[in-house]
Protein backbone atom coordinates (compact mmCIF):
# COMPACT_ATOMS: atom_id res chain seq x y z
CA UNK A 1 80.89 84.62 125.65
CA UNK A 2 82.76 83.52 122.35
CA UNK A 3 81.39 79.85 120.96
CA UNK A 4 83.44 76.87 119.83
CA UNK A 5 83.39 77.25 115.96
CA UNK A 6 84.04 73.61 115.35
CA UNK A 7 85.11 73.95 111.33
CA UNK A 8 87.04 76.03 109.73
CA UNK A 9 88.46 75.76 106.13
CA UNK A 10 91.39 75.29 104.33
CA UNK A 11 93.67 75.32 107.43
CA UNK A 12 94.85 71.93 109.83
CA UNK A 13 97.04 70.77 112.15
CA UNK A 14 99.48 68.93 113.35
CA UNK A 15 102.94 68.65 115.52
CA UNK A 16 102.59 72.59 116.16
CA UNK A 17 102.09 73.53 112.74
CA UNK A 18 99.34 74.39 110.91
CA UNK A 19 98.57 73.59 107.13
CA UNK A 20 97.41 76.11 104.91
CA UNK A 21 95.20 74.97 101.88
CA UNK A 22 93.38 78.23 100.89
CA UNK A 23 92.88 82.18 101.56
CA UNK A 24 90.36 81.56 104.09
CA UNK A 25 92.94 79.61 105.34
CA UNK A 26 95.77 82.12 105.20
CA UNK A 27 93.42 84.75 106.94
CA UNK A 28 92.52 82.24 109.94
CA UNK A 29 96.43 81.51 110.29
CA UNK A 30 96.55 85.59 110.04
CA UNK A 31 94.17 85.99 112.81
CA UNK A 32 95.45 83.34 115.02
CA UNK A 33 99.18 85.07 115.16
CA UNK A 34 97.39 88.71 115.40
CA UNK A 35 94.66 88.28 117.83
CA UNK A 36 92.05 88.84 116.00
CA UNK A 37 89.89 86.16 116.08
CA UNK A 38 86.58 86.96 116.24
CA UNK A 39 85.44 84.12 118.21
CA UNK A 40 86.83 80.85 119.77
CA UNK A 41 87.60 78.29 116.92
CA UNK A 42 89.07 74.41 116.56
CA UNK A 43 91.39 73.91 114.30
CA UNK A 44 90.85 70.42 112.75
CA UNK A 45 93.27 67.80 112.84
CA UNK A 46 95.32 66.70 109.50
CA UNK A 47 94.74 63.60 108.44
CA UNK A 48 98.11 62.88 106.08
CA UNK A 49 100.31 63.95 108.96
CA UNK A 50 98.46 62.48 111.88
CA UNK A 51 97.45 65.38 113.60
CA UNK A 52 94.94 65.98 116.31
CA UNK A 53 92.71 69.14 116.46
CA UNK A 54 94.02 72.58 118.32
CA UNK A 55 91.45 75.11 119.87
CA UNK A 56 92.47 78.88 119.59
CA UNK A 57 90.94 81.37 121.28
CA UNK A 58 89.34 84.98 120.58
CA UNK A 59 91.40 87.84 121.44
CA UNK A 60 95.00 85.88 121.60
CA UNK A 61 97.39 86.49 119.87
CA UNK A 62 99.43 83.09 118.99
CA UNK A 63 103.03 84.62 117.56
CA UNK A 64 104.70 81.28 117.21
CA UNK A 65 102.84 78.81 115.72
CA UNK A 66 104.75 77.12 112.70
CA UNK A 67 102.94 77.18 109.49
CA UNK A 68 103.38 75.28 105.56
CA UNK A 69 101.79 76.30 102.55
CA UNK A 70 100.10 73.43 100.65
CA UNK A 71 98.67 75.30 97.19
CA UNK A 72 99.55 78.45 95.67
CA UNK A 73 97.09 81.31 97.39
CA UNK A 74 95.71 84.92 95.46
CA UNK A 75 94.63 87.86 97.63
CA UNK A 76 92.21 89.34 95.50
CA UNK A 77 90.87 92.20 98.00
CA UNK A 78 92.66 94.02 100.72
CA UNK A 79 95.06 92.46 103.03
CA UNK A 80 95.75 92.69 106.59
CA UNK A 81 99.58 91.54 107.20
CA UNK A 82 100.47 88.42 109.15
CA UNK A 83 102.08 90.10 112.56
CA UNK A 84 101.16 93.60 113.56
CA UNK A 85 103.34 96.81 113.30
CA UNK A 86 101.72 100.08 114.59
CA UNK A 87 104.72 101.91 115.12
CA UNK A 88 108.45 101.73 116.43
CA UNK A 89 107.06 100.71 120.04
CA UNK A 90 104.12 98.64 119.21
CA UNK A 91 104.13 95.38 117.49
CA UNK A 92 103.34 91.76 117.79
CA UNK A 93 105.37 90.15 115.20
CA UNK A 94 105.42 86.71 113.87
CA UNK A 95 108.56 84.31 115.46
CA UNK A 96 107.33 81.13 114.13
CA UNK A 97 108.70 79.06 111.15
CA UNK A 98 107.00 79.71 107.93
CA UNK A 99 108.01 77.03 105.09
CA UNK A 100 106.56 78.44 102.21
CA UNK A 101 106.84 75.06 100.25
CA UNK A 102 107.89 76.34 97.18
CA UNK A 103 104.29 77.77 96.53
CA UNK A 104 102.97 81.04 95.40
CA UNK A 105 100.67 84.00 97.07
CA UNK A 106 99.91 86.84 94.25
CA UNK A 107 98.23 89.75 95.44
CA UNK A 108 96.01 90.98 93.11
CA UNK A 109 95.81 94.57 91.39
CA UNK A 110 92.78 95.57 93.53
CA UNK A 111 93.76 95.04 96.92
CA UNK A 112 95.42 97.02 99.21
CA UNK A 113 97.98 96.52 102.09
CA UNK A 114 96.37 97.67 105.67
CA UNK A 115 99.89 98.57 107.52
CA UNK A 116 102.50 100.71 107.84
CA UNK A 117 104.34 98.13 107.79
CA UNK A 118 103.22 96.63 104.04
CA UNK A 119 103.79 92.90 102.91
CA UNK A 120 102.79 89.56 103.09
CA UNK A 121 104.00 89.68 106.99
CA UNK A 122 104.07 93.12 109.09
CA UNK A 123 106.38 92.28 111.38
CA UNK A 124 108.61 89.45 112.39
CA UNK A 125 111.31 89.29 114.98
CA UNK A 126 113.71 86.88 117.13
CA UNK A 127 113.88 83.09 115.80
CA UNK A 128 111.16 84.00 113.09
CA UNK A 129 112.74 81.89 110.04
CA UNK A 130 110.91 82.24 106.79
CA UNK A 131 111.68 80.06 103.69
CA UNK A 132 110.67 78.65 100.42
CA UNK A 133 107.78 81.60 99.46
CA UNK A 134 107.19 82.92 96.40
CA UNK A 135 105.24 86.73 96.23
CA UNK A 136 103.82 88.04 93.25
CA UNK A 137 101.34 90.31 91.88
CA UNK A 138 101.34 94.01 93.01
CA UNK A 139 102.13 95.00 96.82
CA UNK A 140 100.52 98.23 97.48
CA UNK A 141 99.53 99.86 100.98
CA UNK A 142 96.41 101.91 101.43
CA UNK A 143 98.38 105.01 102.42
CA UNK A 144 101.84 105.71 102.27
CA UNK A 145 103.50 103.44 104.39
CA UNK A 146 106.75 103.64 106.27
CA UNK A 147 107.88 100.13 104.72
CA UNK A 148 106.62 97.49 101.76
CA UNK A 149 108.69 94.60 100.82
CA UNK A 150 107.32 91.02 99.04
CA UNK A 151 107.74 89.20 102.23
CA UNK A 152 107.73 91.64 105.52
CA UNK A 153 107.72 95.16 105.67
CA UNK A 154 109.47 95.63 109.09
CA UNK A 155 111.75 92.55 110.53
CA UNK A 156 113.72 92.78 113.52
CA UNK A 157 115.38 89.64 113.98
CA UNK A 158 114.73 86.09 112.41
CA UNK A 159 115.93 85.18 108.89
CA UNK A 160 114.27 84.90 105.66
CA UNK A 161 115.94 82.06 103.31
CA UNK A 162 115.47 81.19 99.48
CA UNK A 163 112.04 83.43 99.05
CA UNK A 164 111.25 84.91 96.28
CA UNK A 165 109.75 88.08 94.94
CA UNK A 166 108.01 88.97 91.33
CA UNK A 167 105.73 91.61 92.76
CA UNK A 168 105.43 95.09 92.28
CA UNK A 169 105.99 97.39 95.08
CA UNK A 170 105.66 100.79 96.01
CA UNK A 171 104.37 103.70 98.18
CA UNK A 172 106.56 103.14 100.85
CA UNK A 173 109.11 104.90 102.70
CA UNK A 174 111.45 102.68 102.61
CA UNK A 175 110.53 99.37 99.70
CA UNK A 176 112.53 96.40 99.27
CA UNK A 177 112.19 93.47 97.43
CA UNK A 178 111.93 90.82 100.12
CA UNK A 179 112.25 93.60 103.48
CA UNK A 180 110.63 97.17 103.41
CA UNK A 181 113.25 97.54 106.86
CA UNK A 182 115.19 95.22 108.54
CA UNK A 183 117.70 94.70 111.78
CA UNK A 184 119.60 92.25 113.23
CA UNK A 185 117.78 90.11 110.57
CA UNK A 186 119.59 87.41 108.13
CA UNK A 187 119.19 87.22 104.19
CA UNK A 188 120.21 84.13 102.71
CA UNK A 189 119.85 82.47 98.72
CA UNK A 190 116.44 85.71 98.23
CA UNK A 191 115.87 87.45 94.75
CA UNK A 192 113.99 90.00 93.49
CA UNK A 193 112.48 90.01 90.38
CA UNK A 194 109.82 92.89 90.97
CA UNK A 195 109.59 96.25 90.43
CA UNK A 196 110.65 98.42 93.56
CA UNK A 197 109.71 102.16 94.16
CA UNK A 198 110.74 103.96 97.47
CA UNK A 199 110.09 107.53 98.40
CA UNK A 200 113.23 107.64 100.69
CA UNK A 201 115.05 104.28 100.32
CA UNK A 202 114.93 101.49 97.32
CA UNK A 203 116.99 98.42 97.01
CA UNK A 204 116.22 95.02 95.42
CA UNK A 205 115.98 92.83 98.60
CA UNK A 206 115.90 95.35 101.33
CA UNK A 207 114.87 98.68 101.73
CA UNK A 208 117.08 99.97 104.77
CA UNK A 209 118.90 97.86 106.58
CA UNK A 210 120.05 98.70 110.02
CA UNK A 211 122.22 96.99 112.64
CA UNK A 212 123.17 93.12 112.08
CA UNK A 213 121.35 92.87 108.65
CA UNK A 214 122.79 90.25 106.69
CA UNK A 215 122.81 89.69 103.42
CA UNK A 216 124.29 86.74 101.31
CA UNK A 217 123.86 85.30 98.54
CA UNK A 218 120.60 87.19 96.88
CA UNK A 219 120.13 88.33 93.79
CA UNK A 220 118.13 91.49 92.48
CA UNK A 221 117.16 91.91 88.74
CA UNK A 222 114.00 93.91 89.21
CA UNK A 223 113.73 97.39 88.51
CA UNK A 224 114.62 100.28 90.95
């Protein structure tokens, strides 16, 4: 059977949201919402906010925790997105609330995206709300992809507010600033500063966008 892990770093928690400090924090959160945990851990408790410690267990996948960035993050190898998209009619995508905290992840020039679905999330869907994130660096999946954007490549529901993107992204069938794909998914105060390259469909904050996409107030001054 799995064992307790009783520390982990650069992630805590508290009121049903867990503060991320670090990479190896960002890849535990990643795990957590995915599944793949490779063993039982405890989550410990944050001290500034009062929290108390939260097991998670092996094999779960916990799609709705809420989660705050604390320090800018780089991804300097290859990268595993936060909610998984396999295809059209198999996913487990993110539906927490993500507050970004103004901070910065940068993917470095090394690493590759593991998805067809390419970006810092895979997938997100229904009462997902992402805001305040800043991607940078260059966003590029391991094989061509069916969608790359800076903050999910495929969102179905949710809405992603005042995030920005400076990265570089490409090999993707459809590539979008902030959304490789999107539907019935609101855009609201997002710009794109990157550089975008699509093999089917470019735009500056999303790729394609399908039924009940929104899209107000964003701004795109990267390159297409």
């Amino acid at each position: 059977y799995a064992k307790w892990v009783e520390a982990v770093s650069g992630i805590t928690h508290a009121n049903n949201t867990l503060y991320i400090s670090s990479y190896e924090g960002l890849k535990v959160f990643r795990d957590i919402v995915n599944g793949s945990l490779k063993s039982n851990i405890t989550i410990p408790g944050d001290a500034a906010n009062s929290g108390a410690s939260v097991p998670c267990n092996a094999g779960t996948p916990v799609t709705s925790y809420n989660a705050e960035l604390q320090s800018n993050i780089t991804i300097d190898e290859d990268w595993t997105p936060i909610g998984v998209y396999t295809n059209a009619s198999s996913q487990v995508p993110y539906v927490g609330t993500f507050n970004g905290n103004n901070k910065k992840i940068t993917f470095g020039e090394s690493g590759k995206i593991n998805s067809q679905a390419a970006g810092l999330f895979g997938a997100i869907s229904t009462s997902c709300n992402i805001y305040n994130l800043i991607i940078d660096g260059n966003i590029q999946p391991s094989s061509d992809s069916s969608y790359a954007g800076g903050i999910v490549g495929f969102a179905n529901g949710g809405s992603v507010q005042n995030c920005v993107n400076k990265a570089k992204i490409q090999n993707a069938s459809s590539a979008g600033g902030i959304a490789g794909r999107a539907q019935n998914t609101s855009f609201n105060g997002c710009v794109n500063l990157g550089e975008i390259t699509g093999t089917s469909y470019t735009a500056g904050i999303v790729g394609a966008a399908a039924a009940s996409t929104s899209i107000n107030l964003c701004i795109n001054v990267g390159k297409l």
